[in-house]
Protein backbone atom coordinates (compact mmCIF):
# COMPACT_ATOMS: atom_id res chain seq x y z
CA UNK A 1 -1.09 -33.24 2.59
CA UNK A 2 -0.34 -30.74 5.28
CA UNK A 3 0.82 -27.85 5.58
CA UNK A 4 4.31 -29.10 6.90
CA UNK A 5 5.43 -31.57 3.86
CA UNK A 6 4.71 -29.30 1.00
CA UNK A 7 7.39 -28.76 -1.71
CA UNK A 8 8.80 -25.18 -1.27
CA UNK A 9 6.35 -25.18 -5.19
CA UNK A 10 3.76 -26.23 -3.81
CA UNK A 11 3.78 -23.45 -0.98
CA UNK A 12 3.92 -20.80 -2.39
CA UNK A 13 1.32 -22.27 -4.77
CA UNK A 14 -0.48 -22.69 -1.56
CA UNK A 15 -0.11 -18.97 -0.64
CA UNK A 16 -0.41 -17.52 -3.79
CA UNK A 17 -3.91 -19.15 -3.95
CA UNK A 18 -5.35 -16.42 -1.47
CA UNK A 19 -3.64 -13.02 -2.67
CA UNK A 20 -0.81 -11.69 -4.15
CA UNK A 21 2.74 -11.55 -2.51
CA UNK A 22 5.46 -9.64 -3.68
CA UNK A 23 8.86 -11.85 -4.91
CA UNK A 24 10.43 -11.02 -1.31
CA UNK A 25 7.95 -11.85 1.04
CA UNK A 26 7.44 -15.41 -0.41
CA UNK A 27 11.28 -15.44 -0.48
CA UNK A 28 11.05 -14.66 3.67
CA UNK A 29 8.34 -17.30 3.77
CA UNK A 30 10.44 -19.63 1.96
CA UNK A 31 13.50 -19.28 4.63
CA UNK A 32 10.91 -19.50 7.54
CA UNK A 33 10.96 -23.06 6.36
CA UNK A 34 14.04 -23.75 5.98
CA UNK A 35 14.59 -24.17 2.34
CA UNK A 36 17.98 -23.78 0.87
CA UNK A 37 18.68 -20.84 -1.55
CA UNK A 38 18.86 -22.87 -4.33
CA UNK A 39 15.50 -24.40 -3.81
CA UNK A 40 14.06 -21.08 -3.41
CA UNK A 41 15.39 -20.04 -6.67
CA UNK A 42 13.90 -23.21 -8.12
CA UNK A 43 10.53 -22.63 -6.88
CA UNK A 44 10.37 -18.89 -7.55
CA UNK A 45 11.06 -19.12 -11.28
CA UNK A 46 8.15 -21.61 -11.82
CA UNK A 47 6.05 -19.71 -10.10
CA UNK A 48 6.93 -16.57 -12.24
CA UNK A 49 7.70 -18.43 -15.48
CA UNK A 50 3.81 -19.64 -14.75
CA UNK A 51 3.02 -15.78 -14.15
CA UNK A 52 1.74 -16.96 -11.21
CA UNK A 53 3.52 -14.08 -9.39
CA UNK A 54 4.47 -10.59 -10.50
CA UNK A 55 5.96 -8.04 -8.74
CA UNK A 56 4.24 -5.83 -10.91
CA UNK A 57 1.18 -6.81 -10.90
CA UNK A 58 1.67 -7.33 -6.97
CA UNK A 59 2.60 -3.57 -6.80
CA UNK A 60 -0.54 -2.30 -8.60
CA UNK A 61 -2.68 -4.17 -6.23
CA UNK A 62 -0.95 -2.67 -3.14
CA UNK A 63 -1.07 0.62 -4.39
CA UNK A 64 -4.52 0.85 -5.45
CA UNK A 65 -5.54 -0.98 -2.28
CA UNK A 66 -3.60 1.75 -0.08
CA UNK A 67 -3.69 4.70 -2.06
CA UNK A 68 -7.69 4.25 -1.30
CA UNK A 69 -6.79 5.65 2.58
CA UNK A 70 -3.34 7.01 2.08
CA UNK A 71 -0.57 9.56 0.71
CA UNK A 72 2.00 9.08 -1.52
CA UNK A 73 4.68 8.96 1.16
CA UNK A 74 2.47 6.09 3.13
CA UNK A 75 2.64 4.43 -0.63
CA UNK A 76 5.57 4.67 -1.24
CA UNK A 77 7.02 3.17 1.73
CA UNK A 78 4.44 0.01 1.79
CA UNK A 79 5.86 -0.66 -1.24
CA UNK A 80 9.36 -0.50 -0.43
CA UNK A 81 9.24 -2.87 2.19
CA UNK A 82 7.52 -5.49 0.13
CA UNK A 83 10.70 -5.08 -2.11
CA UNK A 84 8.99 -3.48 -4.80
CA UNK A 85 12.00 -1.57 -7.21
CA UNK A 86 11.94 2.42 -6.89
CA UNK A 87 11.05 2.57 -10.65
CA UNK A 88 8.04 0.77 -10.49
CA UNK A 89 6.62 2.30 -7.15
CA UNK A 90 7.10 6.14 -8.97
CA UNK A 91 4.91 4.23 -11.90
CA UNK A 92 2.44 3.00 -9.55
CA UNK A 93 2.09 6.70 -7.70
CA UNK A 94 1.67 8.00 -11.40
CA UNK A 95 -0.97 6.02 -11.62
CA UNK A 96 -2.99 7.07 -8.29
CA UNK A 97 -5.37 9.36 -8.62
CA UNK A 98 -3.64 12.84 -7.61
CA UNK A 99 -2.73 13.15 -3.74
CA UNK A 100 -4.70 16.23 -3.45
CA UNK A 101 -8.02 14.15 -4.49
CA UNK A 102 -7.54 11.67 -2.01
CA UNK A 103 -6.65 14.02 0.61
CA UNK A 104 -10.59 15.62 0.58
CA UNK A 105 -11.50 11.97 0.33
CA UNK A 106 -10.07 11.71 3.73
CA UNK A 107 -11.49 14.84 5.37
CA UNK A 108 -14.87 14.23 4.39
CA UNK A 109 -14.89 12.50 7.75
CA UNK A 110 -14.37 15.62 9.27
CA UNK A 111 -17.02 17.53 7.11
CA UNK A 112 -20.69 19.23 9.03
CA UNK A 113 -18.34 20.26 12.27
CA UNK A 114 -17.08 23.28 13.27
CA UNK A 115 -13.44 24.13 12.66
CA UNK A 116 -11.51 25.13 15.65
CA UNK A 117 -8.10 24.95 16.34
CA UNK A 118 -8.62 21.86 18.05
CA UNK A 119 -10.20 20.17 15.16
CA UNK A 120 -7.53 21.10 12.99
CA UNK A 121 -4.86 19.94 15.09
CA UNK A 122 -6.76 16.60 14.91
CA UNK A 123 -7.07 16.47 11.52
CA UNK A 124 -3.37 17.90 10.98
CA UNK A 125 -2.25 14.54 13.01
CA UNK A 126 -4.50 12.26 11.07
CA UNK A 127 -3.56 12.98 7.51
CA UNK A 128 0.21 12.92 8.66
CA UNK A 129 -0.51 9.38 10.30
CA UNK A 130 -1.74 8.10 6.77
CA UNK A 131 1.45 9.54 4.92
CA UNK A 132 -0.16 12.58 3.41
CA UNK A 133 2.37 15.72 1.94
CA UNK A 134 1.62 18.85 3.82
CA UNK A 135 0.67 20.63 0.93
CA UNK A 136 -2.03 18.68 0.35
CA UNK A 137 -2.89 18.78 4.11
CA UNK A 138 -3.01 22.56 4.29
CA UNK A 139 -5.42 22.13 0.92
CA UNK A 140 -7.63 19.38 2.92
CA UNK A 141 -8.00 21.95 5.84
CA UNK A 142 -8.43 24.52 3.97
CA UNK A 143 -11.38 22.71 1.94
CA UNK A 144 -12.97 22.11 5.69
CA UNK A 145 -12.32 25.80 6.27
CA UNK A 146 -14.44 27.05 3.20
CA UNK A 147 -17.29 24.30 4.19
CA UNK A 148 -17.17 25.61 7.85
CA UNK A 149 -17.57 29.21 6.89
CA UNK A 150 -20.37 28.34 3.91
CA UNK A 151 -22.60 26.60 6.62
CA UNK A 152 -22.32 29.09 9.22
């Protein structure tokens, strides 16, 4: 069968069997193709009753996979707009390792060059683009700081 003529089931069968998808992005994908509510309803309590898709599950995923790269805030709002409940994404960043970890995860980049002003504008503007508090950004820089002044 193609793509075209499967059941709104066997769709999201079909996109379930290459990752994870939270209940409201296979609900979007669902009204791409024109299914009717009710049909949508149909097919995503199958799929659940067959804990084929969890929302919890789907958030655990997503926030190990971008709490890898990225602050809380960053987190938080991925999981948002996959539709993921506000309970369940404050579980999720309880389970993270702590922000301030991942933070000197992410300057490591920046580690073995000298600290100027310039630098630390740089890295100011690159732990904001990846959601990071700026608490945890002044500890970052201030953990390239202590590295800068130790070497030289």
């Amino acid at each position: 069968m193609t793509k075209g003529r499967l059941s709104p089931r066997e769709y999201l069968l079909f996109l379930l069997s290459r990752r994870e998808y939270s209940e409201q992005e296979l609900r979007s994908r669902l009204k791409v193709r024109a299914c009717t509510s009710s049909e949508i309803d149909e097919a995503l309590c199958i799929i659940k009753e067959l804990d084929l898709q969890s929302d919890v599950r789907y958030a655990g995923a997503k926030a190990r996979a971008e709490g890898r790269r990225k602050g809380n805030r960053s987190v938080r709002q991925v999981l948002r707009n996959k539709g993921i409940a506000t309970d369940q994404i404050n579980l999720e960043l309880a389970a993270l390792p702590p922000e301030g970890d991942r933070v000197l995860q992410a300057v490591r980049r920046f580690e073995n060059k000298l600290l100027d002003a310039k630098l630390k504008d740089k890295v100011w503007r690159f732990l904001m683009a990846r959601g990071f508090s700026a608490d945890s950004i002044k500890n970052g820089i201030a953990h390239l700081s202590r590295q800068s002044t130790e070497e030289a």
